[in-house]
C-alpha atoms as a PDB file:
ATOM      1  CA  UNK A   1    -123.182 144.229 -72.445  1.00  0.00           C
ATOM      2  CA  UNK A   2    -125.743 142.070 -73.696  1.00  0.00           C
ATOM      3  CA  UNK A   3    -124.456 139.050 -76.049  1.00  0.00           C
ATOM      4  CA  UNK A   4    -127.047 137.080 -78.363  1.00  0.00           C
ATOM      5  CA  UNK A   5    -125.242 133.720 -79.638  1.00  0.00           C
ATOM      6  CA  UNK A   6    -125.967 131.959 -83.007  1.00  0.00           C
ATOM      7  CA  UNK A   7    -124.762 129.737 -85.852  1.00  0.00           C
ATOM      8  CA  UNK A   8    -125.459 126.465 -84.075  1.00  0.00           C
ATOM      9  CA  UNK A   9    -127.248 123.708 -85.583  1.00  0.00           C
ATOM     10  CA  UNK A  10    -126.668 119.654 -86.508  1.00  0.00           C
ATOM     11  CA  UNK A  11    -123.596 118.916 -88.419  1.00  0.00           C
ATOM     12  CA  UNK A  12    -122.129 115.780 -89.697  1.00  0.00           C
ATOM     13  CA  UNK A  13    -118.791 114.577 -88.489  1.00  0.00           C
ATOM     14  CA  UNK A  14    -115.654 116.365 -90.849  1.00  0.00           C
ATOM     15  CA  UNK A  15    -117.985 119.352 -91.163  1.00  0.00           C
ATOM     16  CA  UNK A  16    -118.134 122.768 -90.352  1.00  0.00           C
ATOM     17  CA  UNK A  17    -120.138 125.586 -88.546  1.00  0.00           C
ATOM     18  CA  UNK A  18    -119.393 129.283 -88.112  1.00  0.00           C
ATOM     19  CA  UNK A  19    -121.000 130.677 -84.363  1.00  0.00           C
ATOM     20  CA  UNK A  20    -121.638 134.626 -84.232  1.00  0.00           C
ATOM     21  CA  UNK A  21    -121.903 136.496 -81.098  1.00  0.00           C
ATOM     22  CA  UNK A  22    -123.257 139.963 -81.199  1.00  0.00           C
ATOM     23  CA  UNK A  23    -122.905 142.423 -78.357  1.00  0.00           C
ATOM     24  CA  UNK A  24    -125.074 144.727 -77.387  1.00  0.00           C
ATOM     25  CA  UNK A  25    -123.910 148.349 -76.004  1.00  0.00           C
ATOM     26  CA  UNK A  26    -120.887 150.645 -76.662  1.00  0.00           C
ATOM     27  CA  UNK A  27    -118.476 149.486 -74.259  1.00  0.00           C
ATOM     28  CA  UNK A  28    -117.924 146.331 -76.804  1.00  0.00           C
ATOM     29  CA  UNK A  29    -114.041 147.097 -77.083  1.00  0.00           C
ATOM     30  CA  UNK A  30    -113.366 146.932 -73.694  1.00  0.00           C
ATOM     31  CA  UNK A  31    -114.009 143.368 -73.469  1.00  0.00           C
ATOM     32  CA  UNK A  32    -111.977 140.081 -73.859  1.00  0.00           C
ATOM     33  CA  UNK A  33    -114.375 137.730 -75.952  1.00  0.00           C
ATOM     34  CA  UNK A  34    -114.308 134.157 -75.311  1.00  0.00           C
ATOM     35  CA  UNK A  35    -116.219 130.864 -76.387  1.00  0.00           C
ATOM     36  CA  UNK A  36    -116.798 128.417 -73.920  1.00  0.00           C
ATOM     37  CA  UNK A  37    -119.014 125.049 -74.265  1.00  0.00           C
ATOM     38  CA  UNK A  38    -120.644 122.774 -72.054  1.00  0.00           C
ATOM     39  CA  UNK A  39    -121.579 119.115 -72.923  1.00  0.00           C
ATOM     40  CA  UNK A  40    -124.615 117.260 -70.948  1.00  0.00           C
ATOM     41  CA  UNK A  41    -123.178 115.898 -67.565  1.00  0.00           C
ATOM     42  CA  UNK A  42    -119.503 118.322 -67.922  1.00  0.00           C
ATOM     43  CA  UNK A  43    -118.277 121.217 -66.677  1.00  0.00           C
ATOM     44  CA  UNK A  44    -118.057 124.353 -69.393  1.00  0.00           C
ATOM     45  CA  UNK A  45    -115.058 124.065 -70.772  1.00  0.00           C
ATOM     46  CA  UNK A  46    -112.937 126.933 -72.359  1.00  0.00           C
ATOM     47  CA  UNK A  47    -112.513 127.142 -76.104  1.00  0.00           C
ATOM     48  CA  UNK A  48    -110.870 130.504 -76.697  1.00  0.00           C
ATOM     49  CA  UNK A  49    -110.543 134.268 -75.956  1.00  0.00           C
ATOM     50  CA  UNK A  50    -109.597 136.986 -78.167  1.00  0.00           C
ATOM     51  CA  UNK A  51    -108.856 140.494 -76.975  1.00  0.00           C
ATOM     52  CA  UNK A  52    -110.044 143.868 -78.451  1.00  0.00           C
ATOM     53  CA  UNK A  53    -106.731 144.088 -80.765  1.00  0.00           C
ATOM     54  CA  UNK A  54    -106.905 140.600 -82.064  1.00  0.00           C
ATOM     55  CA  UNK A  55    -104.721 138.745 -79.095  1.00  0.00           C
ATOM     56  CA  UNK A  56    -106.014 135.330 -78.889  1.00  0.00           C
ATOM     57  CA  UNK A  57    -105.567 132.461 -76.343  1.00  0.00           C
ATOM     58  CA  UNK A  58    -106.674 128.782 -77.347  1.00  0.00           C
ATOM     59  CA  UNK A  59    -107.178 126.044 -75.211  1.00  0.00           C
ATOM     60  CA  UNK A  60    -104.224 123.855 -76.201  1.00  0.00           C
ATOM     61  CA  UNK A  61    -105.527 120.266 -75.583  1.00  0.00           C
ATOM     62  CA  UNK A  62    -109.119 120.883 -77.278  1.00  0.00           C
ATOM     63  CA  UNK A  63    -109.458 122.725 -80.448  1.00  0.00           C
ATOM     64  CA  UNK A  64    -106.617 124.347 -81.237  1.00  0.00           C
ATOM     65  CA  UNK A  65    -105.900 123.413 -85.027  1.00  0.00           C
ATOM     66  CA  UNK A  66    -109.633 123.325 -85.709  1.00  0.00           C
ATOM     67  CA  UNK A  67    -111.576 126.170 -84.361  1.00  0.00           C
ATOM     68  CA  UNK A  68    -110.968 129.459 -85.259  1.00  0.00           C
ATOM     69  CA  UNK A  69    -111.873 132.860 -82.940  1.00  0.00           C
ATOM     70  CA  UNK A  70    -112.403 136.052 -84.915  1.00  0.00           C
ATOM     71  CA  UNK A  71    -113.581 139.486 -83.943  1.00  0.00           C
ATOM     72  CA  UNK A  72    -114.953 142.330 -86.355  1.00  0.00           C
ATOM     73  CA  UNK A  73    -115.066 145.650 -83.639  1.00  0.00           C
ATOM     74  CA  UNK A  74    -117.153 147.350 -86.346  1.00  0.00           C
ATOM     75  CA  UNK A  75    -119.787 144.751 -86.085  1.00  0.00           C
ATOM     76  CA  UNK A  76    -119.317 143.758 -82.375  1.00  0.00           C
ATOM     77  CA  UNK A  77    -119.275 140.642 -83.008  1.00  0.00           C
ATOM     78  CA  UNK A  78    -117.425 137.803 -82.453  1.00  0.00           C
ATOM     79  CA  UNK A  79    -117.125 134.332 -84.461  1.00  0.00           C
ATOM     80  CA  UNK A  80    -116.043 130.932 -83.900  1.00  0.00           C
ATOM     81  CA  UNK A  81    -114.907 129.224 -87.050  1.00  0.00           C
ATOM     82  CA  UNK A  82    -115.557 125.233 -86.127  1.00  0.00           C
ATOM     83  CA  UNK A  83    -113.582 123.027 -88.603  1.00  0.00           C
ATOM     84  CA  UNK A  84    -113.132 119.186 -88.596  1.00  0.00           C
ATOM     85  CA  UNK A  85    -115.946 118.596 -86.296  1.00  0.00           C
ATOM     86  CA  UNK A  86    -116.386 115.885 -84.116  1.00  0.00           C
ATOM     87  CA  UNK A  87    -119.150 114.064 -82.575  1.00  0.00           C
ATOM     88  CA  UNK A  88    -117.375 114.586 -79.007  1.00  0.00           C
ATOM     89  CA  UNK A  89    -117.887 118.660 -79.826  1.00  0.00           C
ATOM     90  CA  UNK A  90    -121.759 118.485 -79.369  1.00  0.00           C
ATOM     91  CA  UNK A  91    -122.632 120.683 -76.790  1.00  0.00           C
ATOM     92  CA  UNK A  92    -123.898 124.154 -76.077  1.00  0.00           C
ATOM     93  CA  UNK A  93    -121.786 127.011 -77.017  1.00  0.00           C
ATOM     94  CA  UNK A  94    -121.527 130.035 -75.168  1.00  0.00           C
ATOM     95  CA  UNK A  95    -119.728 133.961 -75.741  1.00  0.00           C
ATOM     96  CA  UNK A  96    -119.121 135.588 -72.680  1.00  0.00           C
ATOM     97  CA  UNK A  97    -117.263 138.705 -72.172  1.00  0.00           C
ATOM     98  CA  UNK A  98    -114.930 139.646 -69.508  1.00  0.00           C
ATOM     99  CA  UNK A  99    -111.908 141.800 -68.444  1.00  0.00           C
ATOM    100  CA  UNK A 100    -109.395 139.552 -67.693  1.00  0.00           C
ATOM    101  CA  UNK A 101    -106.706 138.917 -71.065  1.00  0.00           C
ATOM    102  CA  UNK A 102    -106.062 135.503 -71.378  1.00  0.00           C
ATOM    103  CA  UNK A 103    -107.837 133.981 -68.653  1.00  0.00           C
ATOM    104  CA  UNK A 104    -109.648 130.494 -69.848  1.00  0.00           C
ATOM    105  CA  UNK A 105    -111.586 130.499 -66.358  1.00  0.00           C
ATOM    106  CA  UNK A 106    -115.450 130.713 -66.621  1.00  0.00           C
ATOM    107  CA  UNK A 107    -115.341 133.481 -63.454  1.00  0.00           C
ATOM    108  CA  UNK A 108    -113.377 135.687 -65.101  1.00  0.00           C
ATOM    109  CA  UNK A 109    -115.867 135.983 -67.742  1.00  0.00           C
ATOM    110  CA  UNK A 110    -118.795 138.981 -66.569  1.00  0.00           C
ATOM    111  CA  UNK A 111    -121.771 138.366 -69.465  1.00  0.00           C
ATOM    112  CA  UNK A 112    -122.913 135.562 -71.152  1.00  0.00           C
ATOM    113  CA  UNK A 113    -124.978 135.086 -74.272  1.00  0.00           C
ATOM    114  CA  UNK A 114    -127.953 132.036 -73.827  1.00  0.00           C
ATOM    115  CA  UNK A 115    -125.808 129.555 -75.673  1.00  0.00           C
ATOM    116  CA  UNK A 116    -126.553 127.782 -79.268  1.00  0.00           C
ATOM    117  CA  UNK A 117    -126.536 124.120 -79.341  1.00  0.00           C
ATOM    118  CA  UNK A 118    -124.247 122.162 -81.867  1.00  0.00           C
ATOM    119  CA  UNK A 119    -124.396 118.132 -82.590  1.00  0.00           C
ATOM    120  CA  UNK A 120    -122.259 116.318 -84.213  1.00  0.00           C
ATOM    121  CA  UNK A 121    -123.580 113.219 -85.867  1.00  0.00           C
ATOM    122  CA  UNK A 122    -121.076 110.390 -86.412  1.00  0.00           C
END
């Protein structure tokens, strides 16, 4: 699977982005899709997974409220709907697929697109 991330860009505090991740290859429904970020000087840090029937799992203490994960199987590709933004969410967003449902750890996660970049001015 081959994952090509986009939708990033500069954004001013309150606002909102949409991220798309599109996968490459036919084997797209076998995969858990997550989001996952990574701020200058932190560790990546889990946003959310969904699983080929819509299951999702949020990472409580972050974004849940605000961000949104979506998946359209006819499209392979899967979307990160980033409300209320904050300057703390600038950082590089990543999709990364995986076989483990539920899991918010990083190695549990097989492919990874390059990552899109969103700031958040204040």
């Amino acid at each position: 699977v081959q994952l090509q991330a986009s939708g990033g860009g500069l954004v001013q505090a309150g606002g909102s982005l949409r991220l798309s991740c599109a996968a490459s290859g036919r084997t797209f429904l076998s995969y858990v899709m997550g989001w996952f970020r990574q701020a200058p000087g932190k560790e990546r840090e889990f946003l959310a997974a969904i699983t080929w029937s819509g299951g999702v799992t949020h990472s409580v203490d972050s974004v849940e409220g605000r961000f949104t994960i979506s998946r359209d199987n006819a499209k392979n590709t899967v979307y990160l709907q980033m409300n209320s933004l904050k300057p703390e969410d600038t950082a590089v967003y990543y999709c990364a697929a995986g076989v483990v449902v539920g899991s918010g750890s990083q190695y549990d996660y097989n492919y990874w697109g390059q990552g899109t970049l969103v700031t958040v001015s204040s």
